[in-house]
N, C-alpha and C. Protein backbone atom coordinates (compact mmCIF):
# COMPACT_ATOMS: atom_id res chain seq x y z
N UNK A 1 16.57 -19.19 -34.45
CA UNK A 1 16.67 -17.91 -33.75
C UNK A 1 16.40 -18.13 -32.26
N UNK A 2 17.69 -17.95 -31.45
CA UNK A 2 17.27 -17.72 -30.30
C UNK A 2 16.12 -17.27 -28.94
N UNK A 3 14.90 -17.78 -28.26
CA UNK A 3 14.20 -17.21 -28.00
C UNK A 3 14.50 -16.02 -27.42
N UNK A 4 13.57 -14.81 -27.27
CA UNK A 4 13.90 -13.62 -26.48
C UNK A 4 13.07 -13.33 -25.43
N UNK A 5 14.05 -12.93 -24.36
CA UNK A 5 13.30 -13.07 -23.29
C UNK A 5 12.96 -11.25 -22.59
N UNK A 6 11.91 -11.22 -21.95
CA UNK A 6 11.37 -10.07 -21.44
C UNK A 6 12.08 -9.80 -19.92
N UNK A 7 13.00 -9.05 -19.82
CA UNK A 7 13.62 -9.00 -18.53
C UNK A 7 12.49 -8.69 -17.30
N UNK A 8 11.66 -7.51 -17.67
CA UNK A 8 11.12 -7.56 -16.85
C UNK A 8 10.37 -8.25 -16.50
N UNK A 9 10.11 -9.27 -17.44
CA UNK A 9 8.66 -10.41 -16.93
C UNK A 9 9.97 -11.59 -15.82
N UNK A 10 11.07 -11.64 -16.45
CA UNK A 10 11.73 -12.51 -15.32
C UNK A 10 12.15 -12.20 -14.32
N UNK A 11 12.36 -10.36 -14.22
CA UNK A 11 12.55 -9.85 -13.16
C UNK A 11 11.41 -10.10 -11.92
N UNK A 12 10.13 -10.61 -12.99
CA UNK A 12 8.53 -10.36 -11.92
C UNK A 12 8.41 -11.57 -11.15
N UNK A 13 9.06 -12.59 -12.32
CA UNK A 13 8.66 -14.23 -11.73
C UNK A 13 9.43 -14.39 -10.33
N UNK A 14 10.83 -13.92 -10.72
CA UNK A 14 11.90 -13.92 -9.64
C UNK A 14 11.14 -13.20 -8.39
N UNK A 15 11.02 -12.24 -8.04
CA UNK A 15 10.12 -11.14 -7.03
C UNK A 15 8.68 -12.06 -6.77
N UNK A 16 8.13 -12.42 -7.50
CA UNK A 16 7.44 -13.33 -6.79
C UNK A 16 7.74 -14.60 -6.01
N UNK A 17 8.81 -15.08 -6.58
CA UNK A 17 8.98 -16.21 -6.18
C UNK A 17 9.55 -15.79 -4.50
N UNK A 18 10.31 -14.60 -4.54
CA UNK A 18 11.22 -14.21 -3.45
C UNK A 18 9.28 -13.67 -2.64
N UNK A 19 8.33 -12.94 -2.72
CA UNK A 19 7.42 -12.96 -1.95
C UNK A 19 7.20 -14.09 -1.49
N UNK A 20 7.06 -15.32 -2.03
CA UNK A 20 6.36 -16.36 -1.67
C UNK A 20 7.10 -17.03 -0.69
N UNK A 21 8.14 -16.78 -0.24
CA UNK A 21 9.67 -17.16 0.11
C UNK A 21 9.04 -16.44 1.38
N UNK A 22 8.94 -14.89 1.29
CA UNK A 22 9.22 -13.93 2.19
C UNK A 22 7.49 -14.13 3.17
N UNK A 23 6.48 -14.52 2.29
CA UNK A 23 5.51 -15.01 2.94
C UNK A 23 5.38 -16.30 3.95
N UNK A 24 6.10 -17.28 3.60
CA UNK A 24 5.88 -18.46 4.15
C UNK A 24 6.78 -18.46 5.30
N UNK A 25 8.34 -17.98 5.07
CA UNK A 25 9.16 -18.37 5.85
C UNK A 25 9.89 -17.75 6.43
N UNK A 26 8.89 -16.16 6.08
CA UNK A 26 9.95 -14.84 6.85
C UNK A 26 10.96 -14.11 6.01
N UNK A 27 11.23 -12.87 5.75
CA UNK A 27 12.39 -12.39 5.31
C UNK A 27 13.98 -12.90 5.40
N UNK A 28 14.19 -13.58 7.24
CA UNK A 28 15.40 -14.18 6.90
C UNK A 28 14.95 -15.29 6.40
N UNK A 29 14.59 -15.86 5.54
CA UNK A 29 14.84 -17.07 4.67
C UNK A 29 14.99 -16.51 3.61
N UNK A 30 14.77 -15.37 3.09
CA UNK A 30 15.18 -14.53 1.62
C UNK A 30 16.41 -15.13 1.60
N UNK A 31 16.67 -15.37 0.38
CA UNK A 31 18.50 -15.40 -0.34
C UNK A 31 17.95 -15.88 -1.47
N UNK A 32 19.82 -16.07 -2.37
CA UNK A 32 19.39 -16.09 -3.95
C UNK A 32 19.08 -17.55 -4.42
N UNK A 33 19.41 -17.76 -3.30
CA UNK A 33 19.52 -19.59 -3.20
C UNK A 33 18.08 -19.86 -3.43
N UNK A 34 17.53 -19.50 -2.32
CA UNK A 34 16.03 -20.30 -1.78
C UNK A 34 15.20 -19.22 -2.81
N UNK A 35 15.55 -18.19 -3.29
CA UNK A 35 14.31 -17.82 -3.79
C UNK A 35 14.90 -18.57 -5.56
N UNK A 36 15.60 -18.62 -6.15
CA UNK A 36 16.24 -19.43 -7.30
C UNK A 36 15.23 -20.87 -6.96
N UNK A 37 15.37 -21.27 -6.09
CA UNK A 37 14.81 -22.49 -5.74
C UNK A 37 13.23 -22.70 -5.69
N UNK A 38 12.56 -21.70 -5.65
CA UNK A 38 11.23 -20.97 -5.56
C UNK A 38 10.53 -21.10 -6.92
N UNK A 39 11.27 -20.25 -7.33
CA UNK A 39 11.08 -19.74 -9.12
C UNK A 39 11.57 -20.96 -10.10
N UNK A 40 12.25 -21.83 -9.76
CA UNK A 40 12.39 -23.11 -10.57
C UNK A 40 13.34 -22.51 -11.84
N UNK A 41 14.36 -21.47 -11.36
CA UNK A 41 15.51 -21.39 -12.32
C UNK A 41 17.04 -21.43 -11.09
N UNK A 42 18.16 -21.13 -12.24
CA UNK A 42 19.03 -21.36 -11.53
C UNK A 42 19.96 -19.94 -10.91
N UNK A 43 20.22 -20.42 -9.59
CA UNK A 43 21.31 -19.19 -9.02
C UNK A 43 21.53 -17.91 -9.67
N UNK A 44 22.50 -18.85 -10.57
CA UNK A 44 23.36 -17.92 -11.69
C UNK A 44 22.20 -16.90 -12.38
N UNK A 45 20.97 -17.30 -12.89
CA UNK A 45 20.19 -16.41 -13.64
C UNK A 45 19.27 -15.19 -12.02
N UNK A 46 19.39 -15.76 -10.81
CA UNK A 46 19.02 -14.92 -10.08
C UNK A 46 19.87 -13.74 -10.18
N UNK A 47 21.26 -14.35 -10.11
CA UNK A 47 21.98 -13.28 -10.40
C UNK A 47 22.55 -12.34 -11.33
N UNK A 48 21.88 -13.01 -12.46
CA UNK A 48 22.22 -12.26 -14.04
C UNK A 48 21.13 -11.11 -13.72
N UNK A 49 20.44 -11.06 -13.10
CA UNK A 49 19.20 -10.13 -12.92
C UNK A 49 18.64 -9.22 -11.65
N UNK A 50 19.49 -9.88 -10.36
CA UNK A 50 19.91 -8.84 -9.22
C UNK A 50 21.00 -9.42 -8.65
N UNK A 51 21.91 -8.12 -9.04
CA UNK A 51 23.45 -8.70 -7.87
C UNK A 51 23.13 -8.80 -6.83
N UNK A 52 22.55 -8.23 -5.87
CA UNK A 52 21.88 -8.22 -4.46
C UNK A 52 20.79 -8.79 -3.91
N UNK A 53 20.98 -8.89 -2.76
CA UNK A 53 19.32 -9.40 -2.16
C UNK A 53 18.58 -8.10 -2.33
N UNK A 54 19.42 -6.62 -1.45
CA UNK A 54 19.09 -5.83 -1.51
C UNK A 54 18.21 -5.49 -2.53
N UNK A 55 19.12 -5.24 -3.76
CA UNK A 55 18.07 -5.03 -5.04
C UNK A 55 16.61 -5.52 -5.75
N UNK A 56 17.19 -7.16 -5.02
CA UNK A 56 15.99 -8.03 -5.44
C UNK A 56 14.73 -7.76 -4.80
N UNK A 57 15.23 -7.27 -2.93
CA UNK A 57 13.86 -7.13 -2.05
C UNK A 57 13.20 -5.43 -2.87
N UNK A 58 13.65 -4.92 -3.65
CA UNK A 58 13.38 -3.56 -3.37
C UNK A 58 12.57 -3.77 -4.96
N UNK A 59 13.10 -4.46 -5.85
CA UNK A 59 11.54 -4.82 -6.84
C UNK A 59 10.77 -5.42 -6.88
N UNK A 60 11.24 -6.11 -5.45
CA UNK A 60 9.58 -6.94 -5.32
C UNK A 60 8.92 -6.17 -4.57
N UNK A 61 9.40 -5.55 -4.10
CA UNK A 61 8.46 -4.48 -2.93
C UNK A 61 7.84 -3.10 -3.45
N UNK A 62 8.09 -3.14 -5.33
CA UNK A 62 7.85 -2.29 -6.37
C UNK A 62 6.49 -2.99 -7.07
N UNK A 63 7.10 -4.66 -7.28
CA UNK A 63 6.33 -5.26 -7.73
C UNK A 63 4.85 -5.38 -6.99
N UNK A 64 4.68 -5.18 -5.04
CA UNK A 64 3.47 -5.42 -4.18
C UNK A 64 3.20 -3.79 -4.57
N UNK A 65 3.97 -2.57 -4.90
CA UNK A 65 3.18 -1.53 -4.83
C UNK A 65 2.32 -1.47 -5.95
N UNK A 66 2.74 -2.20 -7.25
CA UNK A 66 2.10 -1.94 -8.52
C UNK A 66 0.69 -2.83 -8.53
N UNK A 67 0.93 -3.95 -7.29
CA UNK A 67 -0.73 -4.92 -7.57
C UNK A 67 -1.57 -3.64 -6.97
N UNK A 68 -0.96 -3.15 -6.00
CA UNK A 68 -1.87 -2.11 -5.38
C UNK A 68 -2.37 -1.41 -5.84
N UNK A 69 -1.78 -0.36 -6.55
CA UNK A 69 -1.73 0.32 -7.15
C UNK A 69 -3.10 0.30 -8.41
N UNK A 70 -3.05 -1.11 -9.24
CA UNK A 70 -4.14 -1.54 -10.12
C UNK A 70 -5.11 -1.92 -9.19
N UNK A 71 -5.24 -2.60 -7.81
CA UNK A 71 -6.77 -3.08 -6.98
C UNK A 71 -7.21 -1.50 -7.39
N UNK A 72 -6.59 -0.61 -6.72
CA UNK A 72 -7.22 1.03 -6.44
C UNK A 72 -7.78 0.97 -7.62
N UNK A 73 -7.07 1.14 -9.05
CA UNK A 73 -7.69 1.85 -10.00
C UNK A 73 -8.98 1.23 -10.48
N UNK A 74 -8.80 -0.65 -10.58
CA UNK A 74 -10.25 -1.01 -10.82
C UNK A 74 -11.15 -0.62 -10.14
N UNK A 75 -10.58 -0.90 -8.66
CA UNK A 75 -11.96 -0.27 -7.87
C UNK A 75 -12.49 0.93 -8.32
N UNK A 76 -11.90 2.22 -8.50
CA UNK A 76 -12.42 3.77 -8.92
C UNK A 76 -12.77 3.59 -10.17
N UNK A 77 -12.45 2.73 -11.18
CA UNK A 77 -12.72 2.61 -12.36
C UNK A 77 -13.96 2.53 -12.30
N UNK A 78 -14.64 1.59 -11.60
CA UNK A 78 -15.68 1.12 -11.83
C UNK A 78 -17.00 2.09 -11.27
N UNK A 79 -16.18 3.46 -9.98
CA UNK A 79 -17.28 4.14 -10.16
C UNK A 79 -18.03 4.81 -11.31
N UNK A 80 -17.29 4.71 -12.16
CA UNK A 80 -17.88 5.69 -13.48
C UNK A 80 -17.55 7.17 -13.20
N UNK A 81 -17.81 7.86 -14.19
CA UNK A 81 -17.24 8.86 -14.72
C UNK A 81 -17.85 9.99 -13.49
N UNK A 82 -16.71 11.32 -12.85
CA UNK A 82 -17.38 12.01 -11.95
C UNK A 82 -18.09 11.33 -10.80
N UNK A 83 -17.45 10.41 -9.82
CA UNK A 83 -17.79 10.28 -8.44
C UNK A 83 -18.36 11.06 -7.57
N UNK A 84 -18.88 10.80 -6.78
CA UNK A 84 -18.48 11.91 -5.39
C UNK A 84 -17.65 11.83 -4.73
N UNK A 85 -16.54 13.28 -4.39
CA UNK A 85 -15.84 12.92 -3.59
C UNK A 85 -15.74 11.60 -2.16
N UNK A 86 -17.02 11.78 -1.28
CA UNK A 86 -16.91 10.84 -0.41
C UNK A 86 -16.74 9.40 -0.66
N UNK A 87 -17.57 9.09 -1.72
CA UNK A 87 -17.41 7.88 -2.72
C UNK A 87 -16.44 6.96 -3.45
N UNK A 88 -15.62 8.55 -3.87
CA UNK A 88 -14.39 7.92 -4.22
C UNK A 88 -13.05 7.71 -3.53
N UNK A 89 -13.53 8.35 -2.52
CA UNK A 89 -12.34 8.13 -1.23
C UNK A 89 -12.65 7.06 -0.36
N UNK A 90 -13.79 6.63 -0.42
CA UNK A 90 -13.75 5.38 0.85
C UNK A 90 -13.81 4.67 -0.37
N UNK A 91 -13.86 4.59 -1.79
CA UNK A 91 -13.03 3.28 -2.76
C UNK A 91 -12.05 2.80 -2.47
N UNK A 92 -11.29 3.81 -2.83
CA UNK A 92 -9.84 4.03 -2.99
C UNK A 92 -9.27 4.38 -1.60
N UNK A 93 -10.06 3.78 -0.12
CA UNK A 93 -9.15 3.61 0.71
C UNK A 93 -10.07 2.08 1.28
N UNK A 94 -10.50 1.19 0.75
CA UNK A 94 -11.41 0.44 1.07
C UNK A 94 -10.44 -0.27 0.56
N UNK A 95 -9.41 -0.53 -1.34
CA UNK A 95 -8.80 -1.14 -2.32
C UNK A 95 -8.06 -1.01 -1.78
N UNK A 96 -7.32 -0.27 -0.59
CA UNK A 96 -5.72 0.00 -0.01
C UNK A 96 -5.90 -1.48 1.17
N UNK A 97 -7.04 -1.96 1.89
CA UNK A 97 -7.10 -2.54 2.95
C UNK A 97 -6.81 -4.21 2.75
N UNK A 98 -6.32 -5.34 2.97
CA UNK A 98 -5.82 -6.27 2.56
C UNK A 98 -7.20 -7.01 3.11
N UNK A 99 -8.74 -7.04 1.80
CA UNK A 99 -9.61 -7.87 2.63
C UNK A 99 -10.20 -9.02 2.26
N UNK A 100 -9.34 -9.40 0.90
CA UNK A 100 -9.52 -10.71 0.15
C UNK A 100 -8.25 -11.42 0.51
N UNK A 101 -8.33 -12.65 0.31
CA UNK A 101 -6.70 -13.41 0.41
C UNK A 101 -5.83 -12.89 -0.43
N UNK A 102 -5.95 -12.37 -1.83
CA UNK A 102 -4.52 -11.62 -2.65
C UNK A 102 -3.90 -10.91 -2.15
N UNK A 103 -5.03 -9.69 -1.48
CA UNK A 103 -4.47 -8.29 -1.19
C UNK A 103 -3.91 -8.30 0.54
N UNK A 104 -4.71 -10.07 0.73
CA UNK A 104 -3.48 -10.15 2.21
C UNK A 104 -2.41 -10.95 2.27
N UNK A 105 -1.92 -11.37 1.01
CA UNK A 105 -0.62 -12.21 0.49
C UNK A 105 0.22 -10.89 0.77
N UNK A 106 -0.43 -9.97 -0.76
CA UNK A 106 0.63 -9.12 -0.72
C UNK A 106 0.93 -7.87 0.59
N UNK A 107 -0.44 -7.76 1.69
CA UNK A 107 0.14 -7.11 3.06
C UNK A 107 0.52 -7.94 3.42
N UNK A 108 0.98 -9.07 3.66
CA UNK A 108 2.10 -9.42 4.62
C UNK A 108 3.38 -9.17 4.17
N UNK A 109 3.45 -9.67 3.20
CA UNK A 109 5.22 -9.13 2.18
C UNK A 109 5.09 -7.94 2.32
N UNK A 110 4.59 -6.68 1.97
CA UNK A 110 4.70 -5.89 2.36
C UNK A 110 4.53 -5.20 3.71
N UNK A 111 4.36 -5.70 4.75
CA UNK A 111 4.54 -5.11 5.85
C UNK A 111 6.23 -6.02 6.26
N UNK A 112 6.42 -6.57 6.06
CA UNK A 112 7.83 -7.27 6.10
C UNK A 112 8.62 -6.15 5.37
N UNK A 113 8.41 -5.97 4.49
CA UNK A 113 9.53 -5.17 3.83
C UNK A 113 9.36 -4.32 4.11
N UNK A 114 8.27 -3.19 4.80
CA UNK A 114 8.71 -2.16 5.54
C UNK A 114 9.75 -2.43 6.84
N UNK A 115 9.05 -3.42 7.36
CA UNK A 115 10.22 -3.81 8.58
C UNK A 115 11.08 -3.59 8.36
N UNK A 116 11.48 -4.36 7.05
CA UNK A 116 12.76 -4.55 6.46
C UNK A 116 13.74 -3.22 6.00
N UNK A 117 12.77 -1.92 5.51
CA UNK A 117 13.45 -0.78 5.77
C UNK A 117 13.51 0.13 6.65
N UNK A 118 13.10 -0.43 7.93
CA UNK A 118 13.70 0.16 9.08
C UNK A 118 15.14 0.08 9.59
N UNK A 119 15.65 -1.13 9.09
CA UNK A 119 17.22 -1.22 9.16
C UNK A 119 17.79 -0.95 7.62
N UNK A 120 17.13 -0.49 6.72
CA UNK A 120 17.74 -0.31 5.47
C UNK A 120 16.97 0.85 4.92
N UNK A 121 16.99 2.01 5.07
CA UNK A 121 16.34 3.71 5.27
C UNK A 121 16.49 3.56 3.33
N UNK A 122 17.74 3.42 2.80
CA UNK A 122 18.03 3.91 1.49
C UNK A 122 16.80 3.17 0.79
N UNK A 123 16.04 1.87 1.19
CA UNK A 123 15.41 0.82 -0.11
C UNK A 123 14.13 1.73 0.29
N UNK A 124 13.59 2.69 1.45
CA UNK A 124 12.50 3.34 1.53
C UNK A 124 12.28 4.51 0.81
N UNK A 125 13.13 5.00 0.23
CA UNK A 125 13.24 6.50 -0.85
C UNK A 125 12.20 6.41 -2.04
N UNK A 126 12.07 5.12 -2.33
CA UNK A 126 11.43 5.27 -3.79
C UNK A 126 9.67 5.02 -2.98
N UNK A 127 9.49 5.20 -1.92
CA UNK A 127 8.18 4.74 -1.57
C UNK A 127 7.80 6.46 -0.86
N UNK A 128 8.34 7.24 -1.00
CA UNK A 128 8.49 8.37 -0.15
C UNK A 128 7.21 9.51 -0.93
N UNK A 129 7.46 9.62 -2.33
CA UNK A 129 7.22 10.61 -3.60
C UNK A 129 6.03 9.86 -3.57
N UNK A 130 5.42 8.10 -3.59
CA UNK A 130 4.15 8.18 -3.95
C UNK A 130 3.38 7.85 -2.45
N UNK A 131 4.24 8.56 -1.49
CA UNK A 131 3.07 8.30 0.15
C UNK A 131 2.45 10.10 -0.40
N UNK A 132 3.43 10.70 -0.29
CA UNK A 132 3.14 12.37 -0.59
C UNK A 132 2.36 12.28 -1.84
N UNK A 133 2.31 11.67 -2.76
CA UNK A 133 1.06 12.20 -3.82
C UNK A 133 -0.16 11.60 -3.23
N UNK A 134 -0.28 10.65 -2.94
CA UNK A 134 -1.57 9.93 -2.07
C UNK A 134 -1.92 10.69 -1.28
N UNK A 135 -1.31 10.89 -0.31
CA UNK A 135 -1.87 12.21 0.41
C UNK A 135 -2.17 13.34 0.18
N UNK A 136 -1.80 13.96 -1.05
CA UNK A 136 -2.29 15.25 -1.78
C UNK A 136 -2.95 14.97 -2.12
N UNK A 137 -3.44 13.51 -3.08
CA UNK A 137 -4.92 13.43 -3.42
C UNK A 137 -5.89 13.29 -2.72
N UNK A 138 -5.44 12.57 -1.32
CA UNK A 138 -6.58 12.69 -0.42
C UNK A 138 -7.19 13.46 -0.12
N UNK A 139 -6.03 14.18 0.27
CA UNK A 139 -6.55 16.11 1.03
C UNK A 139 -7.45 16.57 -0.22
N UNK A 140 -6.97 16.60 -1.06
CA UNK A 140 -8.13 17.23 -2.35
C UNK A 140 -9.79 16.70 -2.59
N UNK A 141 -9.72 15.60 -1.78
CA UNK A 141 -11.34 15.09 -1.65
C UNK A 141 -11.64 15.45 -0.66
N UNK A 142 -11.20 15.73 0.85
CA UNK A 142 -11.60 16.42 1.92
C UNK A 142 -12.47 17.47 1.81
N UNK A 143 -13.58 17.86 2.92
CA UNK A 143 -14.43 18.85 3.05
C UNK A 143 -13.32 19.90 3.61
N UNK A 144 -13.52 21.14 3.42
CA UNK A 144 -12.82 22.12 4.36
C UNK A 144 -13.89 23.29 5.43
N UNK A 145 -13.82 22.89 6.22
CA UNK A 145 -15.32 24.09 7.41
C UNK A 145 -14.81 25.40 6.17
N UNK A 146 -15.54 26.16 6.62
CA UNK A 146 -15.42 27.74 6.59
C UNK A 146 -14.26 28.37 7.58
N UNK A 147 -13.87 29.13 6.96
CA UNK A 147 -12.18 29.30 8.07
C UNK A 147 -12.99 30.23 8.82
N UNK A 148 -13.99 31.29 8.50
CA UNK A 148 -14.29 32.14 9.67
C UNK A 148 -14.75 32.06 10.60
N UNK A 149 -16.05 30.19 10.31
CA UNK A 149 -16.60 29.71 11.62
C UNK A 149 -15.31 28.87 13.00
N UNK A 150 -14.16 28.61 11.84
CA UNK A 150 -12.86 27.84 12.76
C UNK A 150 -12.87 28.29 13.42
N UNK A 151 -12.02 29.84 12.83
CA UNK A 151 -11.17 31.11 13.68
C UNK A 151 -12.44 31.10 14.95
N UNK A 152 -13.67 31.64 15.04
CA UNK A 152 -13.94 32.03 15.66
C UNK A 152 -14.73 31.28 16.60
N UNK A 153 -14.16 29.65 16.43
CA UNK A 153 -13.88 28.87 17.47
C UNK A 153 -15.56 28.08 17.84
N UNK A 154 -16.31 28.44 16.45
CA UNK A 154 -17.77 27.66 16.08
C UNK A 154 -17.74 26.26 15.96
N UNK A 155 -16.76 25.69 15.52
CA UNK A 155 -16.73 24.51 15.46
C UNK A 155 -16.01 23.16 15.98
N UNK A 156 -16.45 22.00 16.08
CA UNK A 156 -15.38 21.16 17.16
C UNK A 156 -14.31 20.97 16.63
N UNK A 157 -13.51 20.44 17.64
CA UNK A 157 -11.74 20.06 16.95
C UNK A 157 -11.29 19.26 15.80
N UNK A 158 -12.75 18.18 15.81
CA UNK A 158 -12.51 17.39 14.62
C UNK A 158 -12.48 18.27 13.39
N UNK A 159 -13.81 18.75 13.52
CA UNK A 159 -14.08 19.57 12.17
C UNK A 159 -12.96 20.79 11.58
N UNK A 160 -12.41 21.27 12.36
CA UNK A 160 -11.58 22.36 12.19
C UNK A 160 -10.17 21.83 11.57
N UNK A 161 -10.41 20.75 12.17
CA UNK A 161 -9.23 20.25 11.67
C UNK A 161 -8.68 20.02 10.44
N UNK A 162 -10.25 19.84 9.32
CA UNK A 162 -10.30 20.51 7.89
C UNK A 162 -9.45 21.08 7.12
N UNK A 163 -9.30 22.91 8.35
CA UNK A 163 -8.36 23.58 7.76
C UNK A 163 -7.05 23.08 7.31
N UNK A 164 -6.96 22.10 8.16
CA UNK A 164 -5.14 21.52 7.31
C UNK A 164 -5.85 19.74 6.79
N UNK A 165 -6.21 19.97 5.39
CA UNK A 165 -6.38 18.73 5.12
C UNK A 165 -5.45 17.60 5.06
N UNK A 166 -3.91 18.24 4.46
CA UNK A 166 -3.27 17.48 4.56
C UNK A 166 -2.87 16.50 5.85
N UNK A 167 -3.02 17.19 6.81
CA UNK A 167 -2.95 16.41 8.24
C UNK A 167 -4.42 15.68 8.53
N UNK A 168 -5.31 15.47 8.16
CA UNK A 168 -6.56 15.07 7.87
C UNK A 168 -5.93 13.78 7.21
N UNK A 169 -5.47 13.99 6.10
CA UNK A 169 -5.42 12.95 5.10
C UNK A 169 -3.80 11.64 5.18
N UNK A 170 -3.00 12.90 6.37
CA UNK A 170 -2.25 12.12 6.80
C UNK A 170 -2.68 11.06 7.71
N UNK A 171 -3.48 11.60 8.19
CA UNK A 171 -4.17 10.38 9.55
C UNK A 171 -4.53 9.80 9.30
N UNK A 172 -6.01 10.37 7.84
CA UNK A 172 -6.25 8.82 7.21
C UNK A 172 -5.87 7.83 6.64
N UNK A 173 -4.86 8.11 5.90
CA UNK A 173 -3.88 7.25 5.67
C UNK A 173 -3.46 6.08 7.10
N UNK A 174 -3.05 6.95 7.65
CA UNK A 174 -2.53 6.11 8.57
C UNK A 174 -3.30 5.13 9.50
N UNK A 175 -4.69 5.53 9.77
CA UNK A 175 -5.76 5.04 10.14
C UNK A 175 -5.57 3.57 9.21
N UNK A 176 -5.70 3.75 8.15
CA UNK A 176 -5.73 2.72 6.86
C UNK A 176 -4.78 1.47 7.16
N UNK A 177 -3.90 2.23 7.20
CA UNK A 177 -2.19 1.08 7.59
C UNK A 177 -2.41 0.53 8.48
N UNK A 178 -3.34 1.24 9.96
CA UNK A 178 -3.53 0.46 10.94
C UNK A 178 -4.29 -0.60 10.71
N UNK A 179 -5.30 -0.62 10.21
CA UNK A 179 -6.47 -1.55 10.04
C UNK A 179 -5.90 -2.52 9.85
N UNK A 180 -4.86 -2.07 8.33
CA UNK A 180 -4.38 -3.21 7.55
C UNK A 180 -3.61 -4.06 8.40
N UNK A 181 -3.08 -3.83 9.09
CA UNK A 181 -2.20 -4.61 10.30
C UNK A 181 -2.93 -5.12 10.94
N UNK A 182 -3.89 -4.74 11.16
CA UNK A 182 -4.95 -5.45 12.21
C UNK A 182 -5.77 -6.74 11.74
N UNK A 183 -5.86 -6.27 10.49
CA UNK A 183 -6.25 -7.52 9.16
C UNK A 183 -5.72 -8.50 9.31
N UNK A 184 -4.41 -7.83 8.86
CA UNK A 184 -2.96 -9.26 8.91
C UNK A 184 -3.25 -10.45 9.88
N UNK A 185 -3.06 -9.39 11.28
CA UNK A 185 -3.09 -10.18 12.66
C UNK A 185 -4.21 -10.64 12.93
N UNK A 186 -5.64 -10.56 12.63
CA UNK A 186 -6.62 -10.71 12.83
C UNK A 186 -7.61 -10.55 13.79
N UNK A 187 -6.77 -9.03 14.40
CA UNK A 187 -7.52 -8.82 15.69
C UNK A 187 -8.84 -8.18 15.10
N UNK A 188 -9.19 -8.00 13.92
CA UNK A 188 -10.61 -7.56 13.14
C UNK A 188 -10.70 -8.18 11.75
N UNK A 189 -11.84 -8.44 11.92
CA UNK A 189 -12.69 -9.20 10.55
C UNK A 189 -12.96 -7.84 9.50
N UNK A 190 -12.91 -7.97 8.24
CA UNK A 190 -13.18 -6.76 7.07
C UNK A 190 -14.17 -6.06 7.64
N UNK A 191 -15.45 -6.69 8.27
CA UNK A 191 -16.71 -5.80 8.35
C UNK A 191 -16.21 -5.04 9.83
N UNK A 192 -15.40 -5.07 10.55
CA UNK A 192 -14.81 -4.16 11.65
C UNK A 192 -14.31 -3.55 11.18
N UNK A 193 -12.97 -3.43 10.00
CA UNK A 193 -12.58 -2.67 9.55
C UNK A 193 -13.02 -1.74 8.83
N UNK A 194 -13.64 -2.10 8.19
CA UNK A 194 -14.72 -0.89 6.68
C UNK A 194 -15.54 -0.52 7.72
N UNK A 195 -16.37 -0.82 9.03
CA UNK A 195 -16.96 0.43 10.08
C UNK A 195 -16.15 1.02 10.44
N UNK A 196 -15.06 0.57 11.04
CA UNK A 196 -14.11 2.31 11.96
C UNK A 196 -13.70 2.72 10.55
N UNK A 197 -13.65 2.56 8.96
CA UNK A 197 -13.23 3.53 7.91
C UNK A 197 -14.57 4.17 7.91
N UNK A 198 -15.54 3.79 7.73
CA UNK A 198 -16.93 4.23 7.69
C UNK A 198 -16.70 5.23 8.94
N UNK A 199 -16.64 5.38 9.82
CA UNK A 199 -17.13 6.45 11.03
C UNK A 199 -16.09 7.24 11.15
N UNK A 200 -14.92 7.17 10.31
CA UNK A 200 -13.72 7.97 10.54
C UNK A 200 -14.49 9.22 9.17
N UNK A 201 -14.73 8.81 8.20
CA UNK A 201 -15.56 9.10 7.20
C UNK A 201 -16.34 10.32 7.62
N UNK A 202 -17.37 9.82 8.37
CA UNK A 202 -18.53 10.67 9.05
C UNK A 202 -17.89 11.61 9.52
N UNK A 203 -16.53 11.52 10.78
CA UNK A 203 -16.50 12.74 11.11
C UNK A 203 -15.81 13.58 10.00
N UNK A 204 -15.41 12.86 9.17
CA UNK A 204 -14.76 14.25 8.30
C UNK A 204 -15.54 14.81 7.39
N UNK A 205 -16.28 14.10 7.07
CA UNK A 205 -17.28 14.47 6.03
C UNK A 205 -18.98 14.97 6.41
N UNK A 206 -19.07 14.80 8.13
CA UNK A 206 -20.25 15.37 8.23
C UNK A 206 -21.59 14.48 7.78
């Protein structure tokens, strides 16, 4: 009997092999060639499994969201049951920051492949639905002032700013991405980074 094979586990080997490709030697060295050559199978089976580069960059760039995706959850896992909000948000934006060597393998491939959909808008769609749930969950751990001390102009700009958490939680986010870039490049060591998350923290949380 023929062995049977798990597409998606060869779909994973392939996508890795094409990260490791896309890590060492840059995105233009991607092809089916060199990443076939990577993964230690042949052409032909790169291509039994993505007609495209296109296709290929866009599950491996599925494959860096899903390691992510599990750092977060062990990390929150491990707070145990009922966190505190503040607690579980500087987890679960601490697990987003690339500050071990894995999680800065996979930010560099992934900041490449965003590059990479700046000239290719369509491979960014499927990353769109889980930036917007992240950010709804954020906003949902946010403090909100009292709207009557806002309105009536009691409190500073940071704080007020509450009232729209989602723009709160957009920033932090984005705050996050910055770091992570900054990681990459190494214009800050982890313990620089987890302080400006730490004091971005404070002001929102008081």
């Amino acid at each position: 009997m023929p062995k049977r094979v798990d597409p998606r586990q060869r779909r994973t080997l392939i996508a890795d092999a094409l990260m490791r490709v896309a890590a060492d030697r840059g995105l233009e060295a991607v092809s089916l060639r060199h990443v076939a050559a990577e993964a230690g199978v042949s052409a032909g089976m790169v291509q039994h499994y993505f007609t495209t580069k296109d296709e290929m960059m866009a599950f491996a760039l599925s494959v860096v969201r899903d390691r992510g995706r599990r750092r977060v959850e062990t990390a929150v896992a491990a707070l145990g049951p009922d966190p505190a909000p503040r607690l579980l948000l500087r987890t679960l934006l601490e697990a987003l920051l690339p500050l071990d060597e894995a999680a800065r393998a996979d930010g560099r491939v992934a900041l490449a492949f965003l590059s990479w959909t700046a000239l290719h808008p369509a491979a960014a769609t499927g990353l769109r639905p889980d930036t917007v749930q992240l950010v709804d969950f954020i906003a949902g751990l946010l403090p909100r002032p009292p709207a009557a001390d806002a309105a009536a102009g009691l409190l500073p700009a940071d704080a007020a700013a509450g009232l729209l958490p989602a723009d709160a939680a957009a920033g932090l986010l984005a705050l996050v991405e910055g770091l992570g870039m900054y990681l990459l490049g190494g214009q800050y060591t982890p313990a620089q980074a987890t302080a400006v998350l730490d004091h971005q923290l404070e002001l929102l949380f008081g």
